[in-house]
PDB file of N, CA and C in Angstrom:
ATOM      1  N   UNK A   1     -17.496  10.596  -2.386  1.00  0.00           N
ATOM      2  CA  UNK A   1     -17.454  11.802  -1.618  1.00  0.00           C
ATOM      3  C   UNK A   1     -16.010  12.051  -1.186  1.00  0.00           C
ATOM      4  N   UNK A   2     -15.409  13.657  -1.097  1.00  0.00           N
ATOM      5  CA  UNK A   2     -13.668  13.366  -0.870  1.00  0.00           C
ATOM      6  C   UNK A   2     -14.220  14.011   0.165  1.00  0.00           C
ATOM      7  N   UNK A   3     -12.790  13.117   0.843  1.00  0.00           N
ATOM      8  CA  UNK A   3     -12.431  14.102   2.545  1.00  0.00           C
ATOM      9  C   UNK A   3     -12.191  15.189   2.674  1.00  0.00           C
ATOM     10  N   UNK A   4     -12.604  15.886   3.682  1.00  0.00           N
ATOM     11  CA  UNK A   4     -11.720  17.256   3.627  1.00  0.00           C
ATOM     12  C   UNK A   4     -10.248  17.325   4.383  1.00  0.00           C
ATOM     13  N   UNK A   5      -9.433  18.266   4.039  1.00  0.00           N
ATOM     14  CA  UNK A   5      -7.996  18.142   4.381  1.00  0.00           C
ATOM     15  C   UNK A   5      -8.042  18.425   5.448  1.00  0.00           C
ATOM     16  N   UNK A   6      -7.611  18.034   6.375  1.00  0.00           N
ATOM     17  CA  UNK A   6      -7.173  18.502   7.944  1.00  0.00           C
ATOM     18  C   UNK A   6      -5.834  19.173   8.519  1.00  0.00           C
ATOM     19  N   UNK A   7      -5.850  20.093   8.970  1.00  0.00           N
ATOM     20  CA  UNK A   7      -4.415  20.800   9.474  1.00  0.00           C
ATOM     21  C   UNK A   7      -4.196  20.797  10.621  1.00  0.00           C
ATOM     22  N   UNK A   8      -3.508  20.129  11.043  1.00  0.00           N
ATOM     23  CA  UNK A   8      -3.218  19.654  12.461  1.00  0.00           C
ATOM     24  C   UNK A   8      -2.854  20.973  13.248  1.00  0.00           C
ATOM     25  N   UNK A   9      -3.646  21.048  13.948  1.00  0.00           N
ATOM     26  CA  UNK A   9      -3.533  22.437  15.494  1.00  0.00           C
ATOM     27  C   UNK A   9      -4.191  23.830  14.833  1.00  0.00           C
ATOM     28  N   UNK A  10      -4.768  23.881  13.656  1.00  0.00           N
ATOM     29  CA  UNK A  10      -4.991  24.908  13.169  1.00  0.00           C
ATOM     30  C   UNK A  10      -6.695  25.111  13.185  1.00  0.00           C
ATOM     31  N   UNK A  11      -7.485  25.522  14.135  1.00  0.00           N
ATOM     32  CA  UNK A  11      -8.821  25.777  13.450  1.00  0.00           C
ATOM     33  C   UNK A  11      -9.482  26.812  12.896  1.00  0.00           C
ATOM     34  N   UNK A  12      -9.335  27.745  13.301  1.00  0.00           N
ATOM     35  CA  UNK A  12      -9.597  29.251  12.346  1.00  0.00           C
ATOM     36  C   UNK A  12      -8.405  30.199  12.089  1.00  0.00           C
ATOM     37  N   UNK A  13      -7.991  31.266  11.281  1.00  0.00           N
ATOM     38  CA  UNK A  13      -7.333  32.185  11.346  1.00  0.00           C
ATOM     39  C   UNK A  13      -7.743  33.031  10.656  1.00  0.00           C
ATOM     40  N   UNK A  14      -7.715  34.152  11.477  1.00  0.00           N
ATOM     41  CA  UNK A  14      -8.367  35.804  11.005  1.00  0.00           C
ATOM     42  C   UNK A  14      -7.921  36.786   9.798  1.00  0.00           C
ATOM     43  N   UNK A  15      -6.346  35.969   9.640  1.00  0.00           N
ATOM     44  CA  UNK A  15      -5.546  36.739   8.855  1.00  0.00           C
ATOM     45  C   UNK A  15      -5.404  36.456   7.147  1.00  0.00           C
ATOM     46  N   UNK A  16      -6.127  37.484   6.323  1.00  0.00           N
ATOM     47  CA  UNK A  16      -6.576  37.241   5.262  1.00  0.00           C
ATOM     48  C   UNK A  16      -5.399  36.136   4.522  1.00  0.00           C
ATOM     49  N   UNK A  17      -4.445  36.694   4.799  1.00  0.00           N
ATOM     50  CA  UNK A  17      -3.220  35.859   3.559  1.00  0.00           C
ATOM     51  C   UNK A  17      -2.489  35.223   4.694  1.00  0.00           C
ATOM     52  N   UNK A  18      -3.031  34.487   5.669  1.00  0.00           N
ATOM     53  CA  UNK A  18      -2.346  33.075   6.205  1.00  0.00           C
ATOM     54  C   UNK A  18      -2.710  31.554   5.229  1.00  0.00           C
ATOM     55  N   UNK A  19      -2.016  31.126   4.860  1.00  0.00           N
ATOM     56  CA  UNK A  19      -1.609  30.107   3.812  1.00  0.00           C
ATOM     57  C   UNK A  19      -1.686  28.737   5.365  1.00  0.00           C
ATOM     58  N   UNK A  20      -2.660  27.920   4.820  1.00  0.00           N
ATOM     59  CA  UNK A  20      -2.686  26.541   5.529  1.00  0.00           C
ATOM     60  C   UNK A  20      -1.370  25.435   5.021  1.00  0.00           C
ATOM     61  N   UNK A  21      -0.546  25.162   6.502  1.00  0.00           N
ATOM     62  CA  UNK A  21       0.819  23.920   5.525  1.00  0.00           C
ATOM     63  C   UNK A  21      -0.038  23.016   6.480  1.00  0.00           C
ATOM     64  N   UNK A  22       0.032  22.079   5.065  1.00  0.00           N
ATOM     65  CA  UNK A  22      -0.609  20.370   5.921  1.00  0.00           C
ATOM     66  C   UNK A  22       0.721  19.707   6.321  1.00  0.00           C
ATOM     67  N   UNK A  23       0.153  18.605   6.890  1.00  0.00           N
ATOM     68  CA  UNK A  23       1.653  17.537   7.080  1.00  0.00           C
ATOM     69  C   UNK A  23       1.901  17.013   5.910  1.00  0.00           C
ATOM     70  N   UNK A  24       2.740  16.637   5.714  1.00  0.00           N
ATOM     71  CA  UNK A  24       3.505  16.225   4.603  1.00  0.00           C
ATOM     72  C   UNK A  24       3.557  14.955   4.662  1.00  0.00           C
ATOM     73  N   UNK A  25       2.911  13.770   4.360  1.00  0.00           N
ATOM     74  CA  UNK A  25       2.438  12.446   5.209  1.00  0.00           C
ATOM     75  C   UNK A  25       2.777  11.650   3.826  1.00  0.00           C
ATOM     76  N   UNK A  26       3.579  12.369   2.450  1.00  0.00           N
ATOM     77  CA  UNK A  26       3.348  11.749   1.492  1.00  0.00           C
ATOM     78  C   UNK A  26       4.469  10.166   1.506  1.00  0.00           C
ATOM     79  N   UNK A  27       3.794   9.135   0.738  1.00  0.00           N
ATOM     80  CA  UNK A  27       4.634   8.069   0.574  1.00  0.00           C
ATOM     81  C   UNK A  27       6.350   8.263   0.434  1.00  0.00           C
ATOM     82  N   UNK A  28       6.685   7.550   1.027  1.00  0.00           N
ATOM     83  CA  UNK A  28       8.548   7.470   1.051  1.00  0.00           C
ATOM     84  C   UNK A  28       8.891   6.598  -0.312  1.00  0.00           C
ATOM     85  N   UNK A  29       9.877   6.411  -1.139  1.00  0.00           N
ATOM     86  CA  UNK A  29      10.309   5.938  -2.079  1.00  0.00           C
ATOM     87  C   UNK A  29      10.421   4.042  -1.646  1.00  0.00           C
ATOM     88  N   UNK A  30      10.201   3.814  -2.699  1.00  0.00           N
ATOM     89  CA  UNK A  30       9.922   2.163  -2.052  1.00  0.00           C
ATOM     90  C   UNK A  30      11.693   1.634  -2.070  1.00  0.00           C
ATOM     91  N   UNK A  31      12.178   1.127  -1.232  1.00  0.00           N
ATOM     92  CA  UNK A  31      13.541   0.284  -1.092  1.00  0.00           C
ATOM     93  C   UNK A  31      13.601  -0.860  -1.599  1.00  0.00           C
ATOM     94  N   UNK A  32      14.296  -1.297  -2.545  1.00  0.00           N
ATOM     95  CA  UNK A  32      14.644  -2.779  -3.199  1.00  0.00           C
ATOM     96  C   UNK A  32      14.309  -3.858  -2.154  1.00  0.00           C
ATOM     97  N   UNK A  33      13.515  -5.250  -3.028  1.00  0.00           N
ATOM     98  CA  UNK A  33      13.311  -6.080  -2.050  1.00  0.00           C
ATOM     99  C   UNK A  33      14.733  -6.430  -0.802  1.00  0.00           C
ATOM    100  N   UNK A  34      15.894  -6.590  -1.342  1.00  0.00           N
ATOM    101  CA  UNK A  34      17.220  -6.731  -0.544  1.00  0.00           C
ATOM    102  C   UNK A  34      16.776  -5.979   0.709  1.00  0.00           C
ATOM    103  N   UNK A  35      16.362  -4.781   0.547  1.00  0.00           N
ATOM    104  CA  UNK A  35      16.259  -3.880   1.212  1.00  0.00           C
ATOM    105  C   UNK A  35      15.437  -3.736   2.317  1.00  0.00           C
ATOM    106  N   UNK A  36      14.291  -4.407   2.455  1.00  0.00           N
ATOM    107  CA  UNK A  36      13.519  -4.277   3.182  1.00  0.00           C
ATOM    108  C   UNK A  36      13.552  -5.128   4.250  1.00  0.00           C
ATOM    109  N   UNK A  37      12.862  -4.840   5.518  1.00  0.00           N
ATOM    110  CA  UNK A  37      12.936  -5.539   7.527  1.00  0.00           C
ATOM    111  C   UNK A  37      11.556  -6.130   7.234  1.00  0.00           C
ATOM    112  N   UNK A  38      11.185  -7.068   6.230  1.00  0.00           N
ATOM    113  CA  UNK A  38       9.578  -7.247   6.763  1.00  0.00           C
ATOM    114  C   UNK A  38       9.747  -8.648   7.771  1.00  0.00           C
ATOM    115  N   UNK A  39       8.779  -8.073   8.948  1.00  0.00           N
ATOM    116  CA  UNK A  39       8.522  -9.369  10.078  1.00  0.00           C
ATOM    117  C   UNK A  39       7.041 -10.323   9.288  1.00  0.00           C
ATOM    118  N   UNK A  40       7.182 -11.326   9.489  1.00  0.00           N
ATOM    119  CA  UNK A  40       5.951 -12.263   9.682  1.00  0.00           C
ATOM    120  C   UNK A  40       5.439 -12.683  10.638  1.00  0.00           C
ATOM    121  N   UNK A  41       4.176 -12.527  11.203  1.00  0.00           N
ATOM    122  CA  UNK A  41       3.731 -13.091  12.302  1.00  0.00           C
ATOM    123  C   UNK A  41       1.985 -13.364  12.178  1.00  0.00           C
ATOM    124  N   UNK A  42       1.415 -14.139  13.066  1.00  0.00           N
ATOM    125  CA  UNK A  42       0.129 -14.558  13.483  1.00  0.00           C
ATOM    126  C   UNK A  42      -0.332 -14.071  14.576  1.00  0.00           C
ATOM    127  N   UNK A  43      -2.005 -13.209  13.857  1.00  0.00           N
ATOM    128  CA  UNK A  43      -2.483 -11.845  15.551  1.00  0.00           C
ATOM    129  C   UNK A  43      -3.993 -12.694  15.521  1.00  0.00           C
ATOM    130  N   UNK A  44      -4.062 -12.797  16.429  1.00  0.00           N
ATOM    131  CA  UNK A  44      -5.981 -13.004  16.560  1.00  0.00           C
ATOM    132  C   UNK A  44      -6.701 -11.807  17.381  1.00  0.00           C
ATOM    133  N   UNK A  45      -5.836 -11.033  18.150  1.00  0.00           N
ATOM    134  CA  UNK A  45      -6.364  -9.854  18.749  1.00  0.00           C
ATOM    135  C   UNK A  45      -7.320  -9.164  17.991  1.00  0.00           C
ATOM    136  N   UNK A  46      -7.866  -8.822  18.584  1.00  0.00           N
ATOM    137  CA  UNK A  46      -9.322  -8.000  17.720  1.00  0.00           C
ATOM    138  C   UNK A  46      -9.846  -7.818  16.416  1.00  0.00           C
ATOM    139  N   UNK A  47      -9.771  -9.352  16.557  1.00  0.00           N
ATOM    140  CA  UNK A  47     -10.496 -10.660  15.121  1.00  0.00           C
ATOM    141  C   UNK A  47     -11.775 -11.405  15.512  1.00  0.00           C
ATOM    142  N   UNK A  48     -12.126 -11.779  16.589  1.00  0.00           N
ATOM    143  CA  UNK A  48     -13.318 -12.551  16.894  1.00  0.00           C
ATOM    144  C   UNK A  48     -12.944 -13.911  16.904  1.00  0.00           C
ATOM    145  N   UNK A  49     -11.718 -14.182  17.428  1.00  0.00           N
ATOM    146  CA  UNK A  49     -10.697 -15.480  17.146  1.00  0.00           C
ATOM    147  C   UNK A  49     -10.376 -16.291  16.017  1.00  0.00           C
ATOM    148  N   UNK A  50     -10.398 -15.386  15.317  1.00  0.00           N
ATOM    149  CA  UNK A  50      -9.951 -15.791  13.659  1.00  0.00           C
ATOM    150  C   UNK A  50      -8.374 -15.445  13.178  1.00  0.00           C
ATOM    151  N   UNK A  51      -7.785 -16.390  12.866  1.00  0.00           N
ATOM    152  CA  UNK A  51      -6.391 -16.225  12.888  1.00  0.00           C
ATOM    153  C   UNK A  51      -6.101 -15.557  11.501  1.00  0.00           C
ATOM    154  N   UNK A  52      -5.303 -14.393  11.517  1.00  0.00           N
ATOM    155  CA  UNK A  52      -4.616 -13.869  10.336  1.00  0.00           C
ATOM    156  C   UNK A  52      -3.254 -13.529  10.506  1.00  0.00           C
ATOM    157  N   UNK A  53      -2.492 -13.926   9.242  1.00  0.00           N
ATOM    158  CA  UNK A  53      -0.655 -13.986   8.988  1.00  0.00           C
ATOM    159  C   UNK A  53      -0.969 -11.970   8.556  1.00  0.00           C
ATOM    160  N   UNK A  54      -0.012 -11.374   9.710  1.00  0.00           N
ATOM    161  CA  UNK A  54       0.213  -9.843   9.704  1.00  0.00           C
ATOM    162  C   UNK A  54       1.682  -9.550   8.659  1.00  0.00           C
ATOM    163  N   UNK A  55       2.238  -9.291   7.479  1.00  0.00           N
ATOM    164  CA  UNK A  55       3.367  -8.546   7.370  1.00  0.00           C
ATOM    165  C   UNK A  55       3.578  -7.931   7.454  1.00  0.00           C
ATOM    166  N   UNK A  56       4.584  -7.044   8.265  1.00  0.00           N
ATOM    167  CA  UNK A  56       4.992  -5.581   8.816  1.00  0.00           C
ATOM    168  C   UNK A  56       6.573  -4.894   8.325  1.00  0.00           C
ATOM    169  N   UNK A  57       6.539  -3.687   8.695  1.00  0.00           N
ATOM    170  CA  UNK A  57       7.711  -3.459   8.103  1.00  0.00           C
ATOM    171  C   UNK A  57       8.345  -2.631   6.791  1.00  0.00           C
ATOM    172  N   UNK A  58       6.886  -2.843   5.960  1.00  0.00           N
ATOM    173  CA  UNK A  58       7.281  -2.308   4.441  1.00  0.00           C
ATOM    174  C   UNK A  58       7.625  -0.699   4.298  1.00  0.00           C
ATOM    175  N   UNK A  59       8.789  -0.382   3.438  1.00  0.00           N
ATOM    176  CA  UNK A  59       8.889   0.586   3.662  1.00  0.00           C
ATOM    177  C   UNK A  59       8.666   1.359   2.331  1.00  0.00           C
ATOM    178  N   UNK A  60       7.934   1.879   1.591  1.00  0.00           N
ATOM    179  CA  UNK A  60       7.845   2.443   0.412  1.00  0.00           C
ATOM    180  C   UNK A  60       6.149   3.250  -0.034  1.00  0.00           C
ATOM    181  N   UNK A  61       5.652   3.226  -1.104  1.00  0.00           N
ATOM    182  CA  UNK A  61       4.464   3.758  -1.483  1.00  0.00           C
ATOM    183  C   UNK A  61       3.163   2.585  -0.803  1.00  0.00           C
ATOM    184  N   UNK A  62       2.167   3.286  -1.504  1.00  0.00           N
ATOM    185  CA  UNK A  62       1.092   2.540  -0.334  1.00  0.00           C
ATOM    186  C   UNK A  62       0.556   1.560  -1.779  1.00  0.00           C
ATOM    187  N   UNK A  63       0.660   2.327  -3.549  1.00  0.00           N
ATOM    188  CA  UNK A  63       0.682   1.004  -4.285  1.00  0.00           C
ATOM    189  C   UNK A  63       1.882  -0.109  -4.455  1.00  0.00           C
ATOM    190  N   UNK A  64       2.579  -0.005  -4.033  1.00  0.00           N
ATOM    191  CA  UNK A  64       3.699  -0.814  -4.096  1.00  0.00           C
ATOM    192  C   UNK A  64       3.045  -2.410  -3.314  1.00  0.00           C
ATOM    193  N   UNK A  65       2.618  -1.436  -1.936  1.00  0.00           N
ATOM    194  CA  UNK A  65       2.668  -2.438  -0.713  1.00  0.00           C
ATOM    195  C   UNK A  65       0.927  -3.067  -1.433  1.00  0.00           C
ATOM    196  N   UNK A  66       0.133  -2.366  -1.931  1.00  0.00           N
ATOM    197  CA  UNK A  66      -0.892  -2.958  -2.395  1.00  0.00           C
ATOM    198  C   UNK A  66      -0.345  -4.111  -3.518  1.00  0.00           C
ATOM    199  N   UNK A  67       0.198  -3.520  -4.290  1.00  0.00           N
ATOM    200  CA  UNK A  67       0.901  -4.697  -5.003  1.00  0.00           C
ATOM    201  C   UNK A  67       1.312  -5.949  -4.724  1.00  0.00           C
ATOM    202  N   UNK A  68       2.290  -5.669  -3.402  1.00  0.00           N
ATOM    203  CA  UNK A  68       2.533  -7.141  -2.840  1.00  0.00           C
ATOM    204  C   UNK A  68       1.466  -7.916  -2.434  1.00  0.00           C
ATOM    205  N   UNK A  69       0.864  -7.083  -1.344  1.00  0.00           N
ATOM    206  CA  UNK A  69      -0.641  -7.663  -0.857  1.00  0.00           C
ATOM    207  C   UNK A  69      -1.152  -8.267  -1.785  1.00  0.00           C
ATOM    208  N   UNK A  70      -1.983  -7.766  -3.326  1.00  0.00           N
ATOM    209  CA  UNK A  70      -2.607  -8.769  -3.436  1.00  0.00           C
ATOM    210  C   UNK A  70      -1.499  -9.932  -4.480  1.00  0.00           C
ATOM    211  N   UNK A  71      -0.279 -10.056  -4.821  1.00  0.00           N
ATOM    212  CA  UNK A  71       0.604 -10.690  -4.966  1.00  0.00           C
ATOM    213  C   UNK A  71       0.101 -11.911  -3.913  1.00  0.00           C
ATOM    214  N   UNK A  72       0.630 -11.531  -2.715  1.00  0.00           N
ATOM    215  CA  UNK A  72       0.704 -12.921  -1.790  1.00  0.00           C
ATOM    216  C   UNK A  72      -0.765 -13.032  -1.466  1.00  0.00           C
ATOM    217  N   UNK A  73      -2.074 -12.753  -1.808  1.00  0.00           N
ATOM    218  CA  UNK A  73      -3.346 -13.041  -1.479  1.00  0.00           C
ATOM    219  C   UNK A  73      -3.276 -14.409  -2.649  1.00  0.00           C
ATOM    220  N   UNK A  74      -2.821 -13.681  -3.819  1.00  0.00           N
ATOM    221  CA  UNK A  74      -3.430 -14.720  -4.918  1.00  0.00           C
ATOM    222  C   UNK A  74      -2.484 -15.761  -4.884  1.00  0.00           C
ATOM    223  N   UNK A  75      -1.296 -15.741  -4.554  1.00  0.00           N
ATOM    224  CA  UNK A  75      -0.363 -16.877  -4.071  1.00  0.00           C
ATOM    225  C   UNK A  75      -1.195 -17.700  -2.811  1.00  0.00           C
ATOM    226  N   UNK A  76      -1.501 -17.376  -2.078  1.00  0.00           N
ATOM    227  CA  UNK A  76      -2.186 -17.778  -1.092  1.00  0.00           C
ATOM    228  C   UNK A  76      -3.194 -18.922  -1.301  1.00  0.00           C
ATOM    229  N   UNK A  77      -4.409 -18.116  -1.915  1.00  0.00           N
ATOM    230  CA  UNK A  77      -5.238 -18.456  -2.567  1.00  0.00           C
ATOM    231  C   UNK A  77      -6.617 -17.991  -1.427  1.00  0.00           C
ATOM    232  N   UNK A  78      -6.361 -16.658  -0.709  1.00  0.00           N
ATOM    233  CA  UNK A  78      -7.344 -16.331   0.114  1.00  0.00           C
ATOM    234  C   UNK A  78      -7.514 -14.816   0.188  1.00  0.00           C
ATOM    235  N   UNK A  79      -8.119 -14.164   0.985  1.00  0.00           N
ATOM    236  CA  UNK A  79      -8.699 -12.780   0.818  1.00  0.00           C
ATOM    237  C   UNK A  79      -7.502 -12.008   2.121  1.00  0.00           C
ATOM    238  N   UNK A  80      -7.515 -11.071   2.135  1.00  0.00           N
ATOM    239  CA  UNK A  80      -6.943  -9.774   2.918  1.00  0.00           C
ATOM    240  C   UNK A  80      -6.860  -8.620   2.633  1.00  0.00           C
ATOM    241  N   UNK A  81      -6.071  -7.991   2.942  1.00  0.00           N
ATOM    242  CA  UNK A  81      -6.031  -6.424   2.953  1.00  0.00           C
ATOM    243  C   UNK A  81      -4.379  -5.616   2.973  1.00  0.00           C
ATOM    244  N   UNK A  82      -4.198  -4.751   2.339  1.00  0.00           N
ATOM    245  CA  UNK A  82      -2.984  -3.872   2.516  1.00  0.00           C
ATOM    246  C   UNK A  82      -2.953  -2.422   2.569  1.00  0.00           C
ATOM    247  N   UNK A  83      -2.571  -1.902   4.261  1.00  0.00           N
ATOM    248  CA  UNK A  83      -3.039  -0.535   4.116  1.00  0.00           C
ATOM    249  C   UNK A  83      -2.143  -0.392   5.437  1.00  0.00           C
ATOM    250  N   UNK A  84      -1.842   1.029   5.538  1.00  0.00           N
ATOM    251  CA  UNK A  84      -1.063   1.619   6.714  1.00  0.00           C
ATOM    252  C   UNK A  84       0.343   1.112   7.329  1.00  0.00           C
ATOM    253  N   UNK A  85       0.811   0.372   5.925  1.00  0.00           N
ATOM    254  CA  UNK A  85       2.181  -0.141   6.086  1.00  0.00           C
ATOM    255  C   UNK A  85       2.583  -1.669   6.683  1.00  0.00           C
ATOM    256  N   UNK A  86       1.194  -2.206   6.540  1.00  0.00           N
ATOM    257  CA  UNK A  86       1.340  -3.619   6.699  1.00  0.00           C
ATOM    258  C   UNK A  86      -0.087  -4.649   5.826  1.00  0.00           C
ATOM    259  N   UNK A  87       0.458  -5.936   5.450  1.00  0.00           N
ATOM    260  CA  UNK A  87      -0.283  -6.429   4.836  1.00  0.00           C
ATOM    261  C   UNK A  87      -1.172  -7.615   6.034  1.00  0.00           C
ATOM    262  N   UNK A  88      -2.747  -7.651   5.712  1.00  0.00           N
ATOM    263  CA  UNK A  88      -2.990  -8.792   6.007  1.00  0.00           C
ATOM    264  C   UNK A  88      -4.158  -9.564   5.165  1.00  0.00           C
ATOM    265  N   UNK A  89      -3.277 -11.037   5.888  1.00  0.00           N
ATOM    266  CA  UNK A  89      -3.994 -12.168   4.650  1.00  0.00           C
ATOM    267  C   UNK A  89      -4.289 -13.239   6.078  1.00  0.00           C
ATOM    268  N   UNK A  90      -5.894 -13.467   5.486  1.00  0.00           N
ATOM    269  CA  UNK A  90      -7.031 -14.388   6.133  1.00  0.00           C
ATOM    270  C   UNK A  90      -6.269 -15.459   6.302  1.00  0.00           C
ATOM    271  N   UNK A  91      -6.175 -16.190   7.689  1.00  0.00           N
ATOM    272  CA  UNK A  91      -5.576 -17.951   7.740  1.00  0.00           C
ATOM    273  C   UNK A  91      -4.458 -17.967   8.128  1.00  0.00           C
ATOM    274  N   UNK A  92      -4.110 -18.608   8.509  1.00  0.00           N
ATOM    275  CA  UNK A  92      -2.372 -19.106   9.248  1.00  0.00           C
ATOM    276  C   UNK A  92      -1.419 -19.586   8.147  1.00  0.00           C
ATOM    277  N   UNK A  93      -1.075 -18.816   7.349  1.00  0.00           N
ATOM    278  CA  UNK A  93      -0.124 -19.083   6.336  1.00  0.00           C
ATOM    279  C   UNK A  93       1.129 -18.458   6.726  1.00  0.00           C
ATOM    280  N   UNK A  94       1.505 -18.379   7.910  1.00  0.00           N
ATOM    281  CA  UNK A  94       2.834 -17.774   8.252  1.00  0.00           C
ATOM    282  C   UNK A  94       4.272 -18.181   7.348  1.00  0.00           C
ATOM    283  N   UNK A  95       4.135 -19.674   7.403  1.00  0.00           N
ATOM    284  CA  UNK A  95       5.651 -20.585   6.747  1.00  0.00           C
ATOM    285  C   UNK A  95       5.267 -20.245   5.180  1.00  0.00           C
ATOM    286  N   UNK A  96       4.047 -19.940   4.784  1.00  0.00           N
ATOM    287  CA  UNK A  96       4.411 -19.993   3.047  1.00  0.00           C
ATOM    288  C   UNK A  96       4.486 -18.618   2.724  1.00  0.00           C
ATOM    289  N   UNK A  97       4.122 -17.629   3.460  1.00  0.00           N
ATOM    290  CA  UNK A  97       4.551 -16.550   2.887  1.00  0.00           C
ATOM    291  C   UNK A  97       5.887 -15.864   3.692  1.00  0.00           C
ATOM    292  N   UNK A  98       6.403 -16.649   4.120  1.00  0.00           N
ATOM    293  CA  UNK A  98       7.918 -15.951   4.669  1.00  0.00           C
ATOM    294  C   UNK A  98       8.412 -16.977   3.765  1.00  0.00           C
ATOM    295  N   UNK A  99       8.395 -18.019   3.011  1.00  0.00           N
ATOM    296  CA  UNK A  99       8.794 -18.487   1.829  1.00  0.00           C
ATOM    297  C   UNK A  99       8.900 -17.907   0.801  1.00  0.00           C
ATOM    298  N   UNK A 100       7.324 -17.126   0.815  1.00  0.00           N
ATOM    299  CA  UNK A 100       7.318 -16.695  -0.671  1.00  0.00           C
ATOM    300  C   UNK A 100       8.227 -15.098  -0.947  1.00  0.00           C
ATOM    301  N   UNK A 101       7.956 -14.594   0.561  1.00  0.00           N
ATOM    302  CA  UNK A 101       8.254 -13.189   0.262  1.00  0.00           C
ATOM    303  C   UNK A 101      10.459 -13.680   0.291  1.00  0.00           C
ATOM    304  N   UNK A 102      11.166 -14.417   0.502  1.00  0.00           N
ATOM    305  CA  UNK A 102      12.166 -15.048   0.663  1.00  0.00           C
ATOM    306  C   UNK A 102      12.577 -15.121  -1.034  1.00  0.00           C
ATOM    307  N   UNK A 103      11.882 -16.387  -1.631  1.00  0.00           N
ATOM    308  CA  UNK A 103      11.888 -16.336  -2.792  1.00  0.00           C
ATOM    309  C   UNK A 103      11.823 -15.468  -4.089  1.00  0.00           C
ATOM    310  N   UNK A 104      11.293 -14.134  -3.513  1.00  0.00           N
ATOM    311  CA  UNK A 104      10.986 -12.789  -3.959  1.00  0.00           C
ATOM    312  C   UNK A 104      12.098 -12.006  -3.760  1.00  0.00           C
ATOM    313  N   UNK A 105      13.370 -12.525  -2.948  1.00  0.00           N
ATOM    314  CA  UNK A 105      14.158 -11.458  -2.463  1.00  0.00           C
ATOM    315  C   UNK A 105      14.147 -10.225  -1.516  1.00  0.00           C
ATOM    316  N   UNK A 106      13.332 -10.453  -0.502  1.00  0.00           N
ATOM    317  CA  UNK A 106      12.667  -9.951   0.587  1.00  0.00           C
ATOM    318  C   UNK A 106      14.094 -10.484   1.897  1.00  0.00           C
ATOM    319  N   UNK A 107      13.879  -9.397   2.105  1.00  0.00           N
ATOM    320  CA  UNK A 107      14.880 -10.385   3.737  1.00  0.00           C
ATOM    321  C   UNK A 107      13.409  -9.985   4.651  1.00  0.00           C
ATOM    322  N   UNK A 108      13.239 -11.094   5.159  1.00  0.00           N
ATOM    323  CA  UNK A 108      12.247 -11.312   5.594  1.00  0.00           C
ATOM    324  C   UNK A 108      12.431 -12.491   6.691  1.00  0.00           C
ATOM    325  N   UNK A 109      11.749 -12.483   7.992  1.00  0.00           N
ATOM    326  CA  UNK A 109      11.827 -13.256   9.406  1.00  0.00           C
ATOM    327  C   UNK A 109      10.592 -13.435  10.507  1.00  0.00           C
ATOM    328  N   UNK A 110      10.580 -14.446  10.623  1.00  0.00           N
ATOM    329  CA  UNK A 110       9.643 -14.834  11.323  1.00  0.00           C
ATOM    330  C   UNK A 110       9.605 -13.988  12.346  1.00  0.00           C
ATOM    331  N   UNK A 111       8.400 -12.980  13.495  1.00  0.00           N
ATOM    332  CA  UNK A 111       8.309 -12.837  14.661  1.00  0.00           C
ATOM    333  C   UNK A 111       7.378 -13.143  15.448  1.00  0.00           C
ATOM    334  N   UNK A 112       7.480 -12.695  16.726  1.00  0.00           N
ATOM    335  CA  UNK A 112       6.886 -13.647  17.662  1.00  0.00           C
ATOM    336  C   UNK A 112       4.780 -13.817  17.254  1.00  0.00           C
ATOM    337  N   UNK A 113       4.500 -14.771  18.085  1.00  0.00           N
ATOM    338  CA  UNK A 113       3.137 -14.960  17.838  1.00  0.00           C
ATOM    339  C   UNK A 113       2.431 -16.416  17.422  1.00  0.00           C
TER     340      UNK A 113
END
C-alpha cells in the first residue's frame, strides 16, 4: 500500500492552478569514508534493557547507510537495523565495530554511554 504525500502547512486550496511544493527531504550525496563524523556508542533507553551498539552521524543516501548496516550486521554476526541516519546492531559490540568501521576508512570515535 503507498503513502500518501504530505505538504507541510497546506490542507485545502480553492485555487484551481495552485501547484502543491513538498519538502525536499531528498538524500544528500554520500561523503567518502575519510569523510565522515560517525560516533559509536551503547543505548538501552527504550529497549526493555537490552543493550544495542547505536552508529550515528552518517552523512549520505539512505542505501548507502543500508549498505553499511548490513555490512557490519554480517561482520558482527547479529541482527539490526539502518534507517533515519543511524545504524543499529543487537549486543554490545561497541570496540569491534569502531574497529571495523576504522579499518574501512571511516574516521570514526567512541561516544559517551
Amino acid at each position: 500500500m503507498k503513502k500518501k504525500q504530505r505538504y507541510e502547512g497546506i490542507v485545502y486550496s480553492t485555487d484551481e492552478t495552485f501547484a502543491y511544493q513538498g519538502s525536499e527531504d531528498d538524500d544528500v550525496e554520500t561523503l567518502p569514508n575519510h569523510q565522515q563524523n560517525l560516533r559509536v556508542m551503547l543505548d538501552r533507553k527504550m529497549r526493555g534493557g537490552k543493550t544495542v551498539t547505536l552508529v550515528t552521524g552518517f552523512t549520505g543516501t539512505s542505501a548507502d547507510l543500508e549498505t553499511l548496516g548490513k555490512r557490519l550486521k554480517q561482520r558482527c554476526g547479529v541482527g539490526g537495523s539502518a534507517k533515519a541516519g543511524e545504524i543499529i546492531i543487537q549486543g554490545d559490540f561497541k570496540q569491534r565495530i569502531l574497529q571495523l568501521l576504522l579499518d574501512d576508512g571511516y574516521r570514526a570515535k567512541p561516544a559517551g554511554g
